[in-house]
PDB file of N, CA and C in Angstrom:
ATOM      1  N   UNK A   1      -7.305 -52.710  57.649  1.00  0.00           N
ATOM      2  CA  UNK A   1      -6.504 -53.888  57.950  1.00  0.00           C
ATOM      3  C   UNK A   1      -5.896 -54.419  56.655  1.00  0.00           C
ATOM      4  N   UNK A   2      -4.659 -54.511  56.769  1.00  0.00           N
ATOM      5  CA  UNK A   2      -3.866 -55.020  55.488  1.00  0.00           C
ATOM      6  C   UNK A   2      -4.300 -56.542  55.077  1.00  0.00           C
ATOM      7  N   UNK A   3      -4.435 -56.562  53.677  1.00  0.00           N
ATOM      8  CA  UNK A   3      -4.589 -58.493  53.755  1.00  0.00           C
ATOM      9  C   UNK A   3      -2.587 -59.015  53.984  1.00  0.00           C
ATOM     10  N   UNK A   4      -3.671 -60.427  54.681  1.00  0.00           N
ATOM     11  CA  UNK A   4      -2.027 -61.180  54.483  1.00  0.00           C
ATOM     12  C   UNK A   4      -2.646 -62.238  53.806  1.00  0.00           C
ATOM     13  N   UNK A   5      -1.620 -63.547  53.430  1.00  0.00           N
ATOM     14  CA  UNK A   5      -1.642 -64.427  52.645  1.00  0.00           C
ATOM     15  C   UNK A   5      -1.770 -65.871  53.371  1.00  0.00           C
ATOM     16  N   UNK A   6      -2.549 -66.723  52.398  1.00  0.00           N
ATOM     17  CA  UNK A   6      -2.896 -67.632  53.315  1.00  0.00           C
ATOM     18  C   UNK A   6      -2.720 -68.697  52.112  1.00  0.00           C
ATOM     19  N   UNK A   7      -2.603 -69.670  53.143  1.00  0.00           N
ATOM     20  CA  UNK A   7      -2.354 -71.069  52.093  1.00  0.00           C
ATOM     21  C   UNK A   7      -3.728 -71.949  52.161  1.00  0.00           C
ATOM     22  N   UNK A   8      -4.919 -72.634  50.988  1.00  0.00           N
ATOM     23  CA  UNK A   8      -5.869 -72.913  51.539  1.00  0.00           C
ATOM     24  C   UNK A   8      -6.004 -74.271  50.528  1.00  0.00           C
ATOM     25  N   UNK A   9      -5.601 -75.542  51.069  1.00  0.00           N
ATOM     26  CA  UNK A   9      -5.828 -76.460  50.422  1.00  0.00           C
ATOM     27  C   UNK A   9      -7.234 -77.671  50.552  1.00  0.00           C
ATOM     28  N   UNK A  10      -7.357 -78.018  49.742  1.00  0.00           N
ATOM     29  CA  UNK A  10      -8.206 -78.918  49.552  1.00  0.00           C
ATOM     30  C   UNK A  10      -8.345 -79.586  48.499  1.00  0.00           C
ATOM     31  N   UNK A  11      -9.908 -80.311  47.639  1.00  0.00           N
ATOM     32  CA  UNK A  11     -10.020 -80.574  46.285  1.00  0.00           C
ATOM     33  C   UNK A  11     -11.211 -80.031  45.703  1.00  0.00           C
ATOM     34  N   UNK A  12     -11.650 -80.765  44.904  1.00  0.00           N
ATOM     35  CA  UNK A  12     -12.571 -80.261  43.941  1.00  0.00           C
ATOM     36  C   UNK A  12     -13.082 -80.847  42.506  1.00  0.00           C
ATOM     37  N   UNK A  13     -13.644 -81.654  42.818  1.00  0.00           N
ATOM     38  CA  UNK A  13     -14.768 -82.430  41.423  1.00  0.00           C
ATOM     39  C   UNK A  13     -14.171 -81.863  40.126  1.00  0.00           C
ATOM     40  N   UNK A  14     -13.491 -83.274  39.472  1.00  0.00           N
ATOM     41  CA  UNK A  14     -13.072 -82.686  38.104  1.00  0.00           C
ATOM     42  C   UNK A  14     -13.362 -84.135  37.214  1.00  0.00           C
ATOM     43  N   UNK A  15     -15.021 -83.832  36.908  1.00  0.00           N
ATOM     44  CA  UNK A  15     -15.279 -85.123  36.374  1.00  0.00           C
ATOM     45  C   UNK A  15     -16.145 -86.093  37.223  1.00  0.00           C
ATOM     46  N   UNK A  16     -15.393 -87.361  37.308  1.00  0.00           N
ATOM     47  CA  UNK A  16     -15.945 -88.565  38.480  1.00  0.00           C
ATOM     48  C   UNK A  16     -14.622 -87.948  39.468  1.00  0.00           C
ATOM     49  N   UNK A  17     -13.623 -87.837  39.396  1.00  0.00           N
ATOM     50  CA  UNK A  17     -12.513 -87.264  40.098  1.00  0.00           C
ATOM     51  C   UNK A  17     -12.495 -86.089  41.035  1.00  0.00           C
ATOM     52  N   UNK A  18     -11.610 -86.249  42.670  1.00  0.00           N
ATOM     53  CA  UNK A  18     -11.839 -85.409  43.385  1.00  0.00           C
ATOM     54  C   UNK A  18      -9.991 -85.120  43.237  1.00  0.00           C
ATOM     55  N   UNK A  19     -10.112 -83.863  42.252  1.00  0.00           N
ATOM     56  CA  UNK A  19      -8.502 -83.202  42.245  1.00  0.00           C
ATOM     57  C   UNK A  19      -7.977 -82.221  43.351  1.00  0.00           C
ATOM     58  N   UNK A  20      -6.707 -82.717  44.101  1.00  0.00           N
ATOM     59  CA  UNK A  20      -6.282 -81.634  45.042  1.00  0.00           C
ATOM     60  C   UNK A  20      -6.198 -80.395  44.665  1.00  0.00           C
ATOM     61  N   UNK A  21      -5.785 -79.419  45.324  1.00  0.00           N
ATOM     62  CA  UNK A  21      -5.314 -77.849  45.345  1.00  0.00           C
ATOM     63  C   UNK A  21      -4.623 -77.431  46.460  1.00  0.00           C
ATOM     64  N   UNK A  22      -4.082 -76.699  45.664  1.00  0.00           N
ATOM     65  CA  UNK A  22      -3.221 -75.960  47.134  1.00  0.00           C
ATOM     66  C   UNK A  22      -3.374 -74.475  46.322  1.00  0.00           C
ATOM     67  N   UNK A  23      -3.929 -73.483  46.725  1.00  0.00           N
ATOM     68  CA  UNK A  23      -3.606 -72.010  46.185  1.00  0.00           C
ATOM     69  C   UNK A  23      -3.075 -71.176  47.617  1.00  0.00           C
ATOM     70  N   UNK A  24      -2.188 -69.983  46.979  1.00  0.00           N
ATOM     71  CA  UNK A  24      -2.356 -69.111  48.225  1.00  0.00           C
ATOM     72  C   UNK A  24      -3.003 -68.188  47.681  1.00  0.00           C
ATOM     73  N   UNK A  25      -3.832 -67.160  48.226  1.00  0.00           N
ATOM     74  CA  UNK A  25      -4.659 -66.067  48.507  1.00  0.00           C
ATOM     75  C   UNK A  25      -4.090 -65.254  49.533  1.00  0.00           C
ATOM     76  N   UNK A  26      -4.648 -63.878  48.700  1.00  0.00           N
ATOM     77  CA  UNK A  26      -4.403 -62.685  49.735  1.00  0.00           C
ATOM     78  C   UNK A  26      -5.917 -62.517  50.444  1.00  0.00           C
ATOM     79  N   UNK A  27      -5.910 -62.030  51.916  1.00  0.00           N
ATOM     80  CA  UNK A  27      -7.476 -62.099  52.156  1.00  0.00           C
ATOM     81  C   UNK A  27      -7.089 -61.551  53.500  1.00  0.00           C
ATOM     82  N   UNK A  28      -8.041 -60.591  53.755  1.00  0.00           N
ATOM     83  CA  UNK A  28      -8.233 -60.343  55.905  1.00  0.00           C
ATOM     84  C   UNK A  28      -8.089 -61.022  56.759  1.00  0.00           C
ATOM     85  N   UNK A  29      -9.242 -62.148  56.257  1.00  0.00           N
ATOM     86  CA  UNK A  29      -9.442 -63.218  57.581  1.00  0.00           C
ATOM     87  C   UNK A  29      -9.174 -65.004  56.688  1.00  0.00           C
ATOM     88  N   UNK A  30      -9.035 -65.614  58.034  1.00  0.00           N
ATOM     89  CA  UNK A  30      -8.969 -67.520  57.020  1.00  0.00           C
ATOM     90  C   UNK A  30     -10.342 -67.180  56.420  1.00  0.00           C
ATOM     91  N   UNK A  31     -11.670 -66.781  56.925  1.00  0.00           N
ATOM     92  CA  UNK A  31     -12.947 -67.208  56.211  1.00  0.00           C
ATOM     93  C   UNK A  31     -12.813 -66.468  55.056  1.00  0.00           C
ATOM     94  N   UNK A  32     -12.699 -64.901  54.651  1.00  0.00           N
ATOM     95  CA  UNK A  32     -12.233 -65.045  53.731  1.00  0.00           C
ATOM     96  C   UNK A  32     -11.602 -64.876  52.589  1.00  0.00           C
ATOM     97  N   UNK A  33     -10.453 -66.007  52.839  1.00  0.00           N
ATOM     98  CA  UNK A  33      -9.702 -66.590  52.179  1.00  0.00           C
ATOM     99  C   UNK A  33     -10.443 -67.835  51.596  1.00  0.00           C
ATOM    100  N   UNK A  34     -11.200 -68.454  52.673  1.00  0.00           N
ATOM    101  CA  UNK A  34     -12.076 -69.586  51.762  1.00  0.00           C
ATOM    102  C   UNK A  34     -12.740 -69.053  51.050  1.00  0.00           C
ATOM    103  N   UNK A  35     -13.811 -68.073  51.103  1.00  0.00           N
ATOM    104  CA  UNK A  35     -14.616 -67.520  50.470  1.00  0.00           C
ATOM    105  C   UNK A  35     -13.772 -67.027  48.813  1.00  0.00           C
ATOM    106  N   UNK A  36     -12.713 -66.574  48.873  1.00  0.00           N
ATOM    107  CA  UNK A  36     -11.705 -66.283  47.458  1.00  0.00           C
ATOM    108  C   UNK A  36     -11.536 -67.253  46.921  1.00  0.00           C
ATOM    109  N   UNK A  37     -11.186 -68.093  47.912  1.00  0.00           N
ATOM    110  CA  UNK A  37     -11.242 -69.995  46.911  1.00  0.00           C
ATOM    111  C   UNK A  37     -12.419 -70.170  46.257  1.00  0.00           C
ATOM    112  N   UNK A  38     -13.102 -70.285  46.989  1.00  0.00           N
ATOM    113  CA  UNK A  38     -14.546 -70.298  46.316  1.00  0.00           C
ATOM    114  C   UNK A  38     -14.679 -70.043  45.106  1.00  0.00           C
ATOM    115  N   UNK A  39     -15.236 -68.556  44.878  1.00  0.00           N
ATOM    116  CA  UNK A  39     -14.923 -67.726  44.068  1.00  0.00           C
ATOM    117  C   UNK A  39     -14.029 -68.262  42.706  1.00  0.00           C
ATOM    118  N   UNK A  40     -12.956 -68.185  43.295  1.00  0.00           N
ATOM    119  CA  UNK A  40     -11.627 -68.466  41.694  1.00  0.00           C
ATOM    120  C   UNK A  40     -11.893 -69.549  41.481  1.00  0.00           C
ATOM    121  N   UNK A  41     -12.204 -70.671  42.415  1.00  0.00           N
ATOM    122  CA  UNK A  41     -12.135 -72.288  41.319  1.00  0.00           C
ATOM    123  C   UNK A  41     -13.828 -72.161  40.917  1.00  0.00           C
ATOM    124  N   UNK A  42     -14.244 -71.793  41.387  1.00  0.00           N
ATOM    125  CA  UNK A  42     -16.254 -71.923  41.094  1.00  0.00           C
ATOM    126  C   UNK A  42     -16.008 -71.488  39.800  1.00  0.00           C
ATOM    127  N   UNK A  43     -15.336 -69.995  39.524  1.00  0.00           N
ATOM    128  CA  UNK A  43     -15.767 -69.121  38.434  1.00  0.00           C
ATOM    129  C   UNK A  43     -14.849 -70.322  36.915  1.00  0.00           C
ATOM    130  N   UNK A  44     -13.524 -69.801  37.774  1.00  0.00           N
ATOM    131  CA  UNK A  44     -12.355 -71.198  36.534  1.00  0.00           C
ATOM    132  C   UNK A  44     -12.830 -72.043  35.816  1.00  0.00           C
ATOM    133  N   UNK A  45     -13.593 -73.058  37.222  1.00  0.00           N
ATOM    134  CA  UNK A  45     -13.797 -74.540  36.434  1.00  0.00           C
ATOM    135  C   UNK A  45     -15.643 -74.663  36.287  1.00  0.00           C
ATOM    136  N   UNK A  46     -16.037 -73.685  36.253  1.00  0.00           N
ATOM    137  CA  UNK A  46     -17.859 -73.757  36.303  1.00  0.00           C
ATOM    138  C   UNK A  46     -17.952 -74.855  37.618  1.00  0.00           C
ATOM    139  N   UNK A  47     -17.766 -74.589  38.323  1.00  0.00           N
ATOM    140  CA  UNK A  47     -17.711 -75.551  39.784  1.00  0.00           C
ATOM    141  C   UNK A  47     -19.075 -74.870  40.620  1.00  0.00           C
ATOM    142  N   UNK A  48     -20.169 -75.634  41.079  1.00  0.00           N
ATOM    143  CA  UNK A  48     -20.942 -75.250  42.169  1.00  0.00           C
ATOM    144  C   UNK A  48     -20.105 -75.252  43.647  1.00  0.00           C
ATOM    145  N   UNK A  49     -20.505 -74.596  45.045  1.00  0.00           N
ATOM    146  CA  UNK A  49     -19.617 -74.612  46.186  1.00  0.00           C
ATOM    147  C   UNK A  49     -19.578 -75.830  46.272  1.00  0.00           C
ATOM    148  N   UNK A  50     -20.460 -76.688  46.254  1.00  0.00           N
ATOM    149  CA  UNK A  50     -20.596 -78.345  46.557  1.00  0.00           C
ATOM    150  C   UNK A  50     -19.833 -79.024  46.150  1.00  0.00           C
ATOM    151  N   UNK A  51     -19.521 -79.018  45.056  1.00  0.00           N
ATOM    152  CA  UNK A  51     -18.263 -79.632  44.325  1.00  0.00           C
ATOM    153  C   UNK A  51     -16.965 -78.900  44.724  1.00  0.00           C
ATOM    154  N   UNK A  52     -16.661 -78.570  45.135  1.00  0.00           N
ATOM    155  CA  UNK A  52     -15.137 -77.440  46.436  1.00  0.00           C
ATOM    156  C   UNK A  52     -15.182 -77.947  47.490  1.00  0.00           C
ATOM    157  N   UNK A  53     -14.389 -78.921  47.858  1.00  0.00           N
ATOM    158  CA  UNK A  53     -14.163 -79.046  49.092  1.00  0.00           C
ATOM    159  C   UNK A  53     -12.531 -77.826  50.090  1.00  0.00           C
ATOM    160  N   UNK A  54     -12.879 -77.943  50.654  1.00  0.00           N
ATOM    161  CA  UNK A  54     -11.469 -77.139  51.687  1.00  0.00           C
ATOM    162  C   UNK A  54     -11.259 -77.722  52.979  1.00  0.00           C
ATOM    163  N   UNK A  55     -10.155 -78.153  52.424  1.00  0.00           N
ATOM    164  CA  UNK A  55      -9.780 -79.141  53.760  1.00  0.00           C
ATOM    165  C   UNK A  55      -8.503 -78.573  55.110  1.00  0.00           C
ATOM    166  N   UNK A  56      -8.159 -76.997  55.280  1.00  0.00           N
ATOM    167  CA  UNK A  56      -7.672 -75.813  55.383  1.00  0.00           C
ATOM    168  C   UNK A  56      -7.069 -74.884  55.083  1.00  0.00           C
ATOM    169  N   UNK A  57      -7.214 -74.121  55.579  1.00  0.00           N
ATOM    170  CA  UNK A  57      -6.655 -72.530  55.723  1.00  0.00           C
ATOM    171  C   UNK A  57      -5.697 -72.273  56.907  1.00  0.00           C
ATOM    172  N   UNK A  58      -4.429 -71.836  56.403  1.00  0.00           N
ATOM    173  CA  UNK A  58      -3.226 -71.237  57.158  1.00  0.00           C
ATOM    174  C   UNK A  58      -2.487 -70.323  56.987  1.00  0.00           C
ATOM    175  N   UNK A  59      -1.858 -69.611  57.676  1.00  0.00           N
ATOM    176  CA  UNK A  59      -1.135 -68.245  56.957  1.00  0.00           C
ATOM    177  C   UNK A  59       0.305 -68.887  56.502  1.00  0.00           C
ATOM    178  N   UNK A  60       0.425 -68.534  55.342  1.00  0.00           N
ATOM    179  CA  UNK A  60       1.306 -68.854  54.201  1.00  0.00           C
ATOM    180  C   UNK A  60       2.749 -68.402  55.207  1.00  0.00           C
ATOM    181  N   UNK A  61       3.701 -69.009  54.557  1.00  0.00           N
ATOM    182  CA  UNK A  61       5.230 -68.788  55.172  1.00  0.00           C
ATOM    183  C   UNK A  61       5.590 -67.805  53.933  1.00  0.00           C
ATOM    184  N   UNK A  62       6.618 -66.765  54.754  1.00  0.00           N
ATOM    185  CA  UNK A  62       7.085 -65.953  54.506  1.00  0.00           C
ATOM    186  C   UNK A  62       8.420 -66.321  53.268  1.00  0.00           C
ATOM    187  N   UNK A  63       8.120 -66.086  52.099  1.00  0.00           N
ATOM    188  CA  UNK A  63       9.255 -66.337  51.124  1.00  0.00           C
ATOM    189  C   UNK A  63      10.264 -65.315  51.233  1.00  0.00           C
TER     190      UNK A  63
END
C-alpha cells in the first residue's frame, strides 16, 4: 500500500507554553501518521508523548 500524505495538527509543550503545529507526513494510515508526529517532535524537541498533543489528522490537499 502506497503512503499518502496527511495533514496532522495540534500543539506541544514548549516551556510553560502550549505551541501549535501543523506538519504534513507521509504515512499508510491517520494512526500512523500520528504515530510519525510523535516520533519527529518527541525526537526534535526532547518532548515525552504527554507533552504532544494532536488535535487531528486529515489527508492533505493535493498541491
Amino acid at each position: 500500500m502506497a503512503d499518502q500524505k496527511f495533514e496532522v495538527k495540534g500543539s506541544f509543550l514548549m516551556g510553560e507554553d502550549w505551541t501549535p503545529y501543523t506538519k504534513v507526513v507521509e504515512a499508510p494510515n491517520e494512526k500512523q501518521a500520528e504515530e510519525r508526529t510523535f516520533a519527529t517532535i518527541g525526537s526534535k524537541h526532547k518532548l515525552k508523548r504527554r507533552y504532544i498533543k494532536v488535535d487531528g489528522v486529515k489527508p492533505a490537499k493535493a498541491e
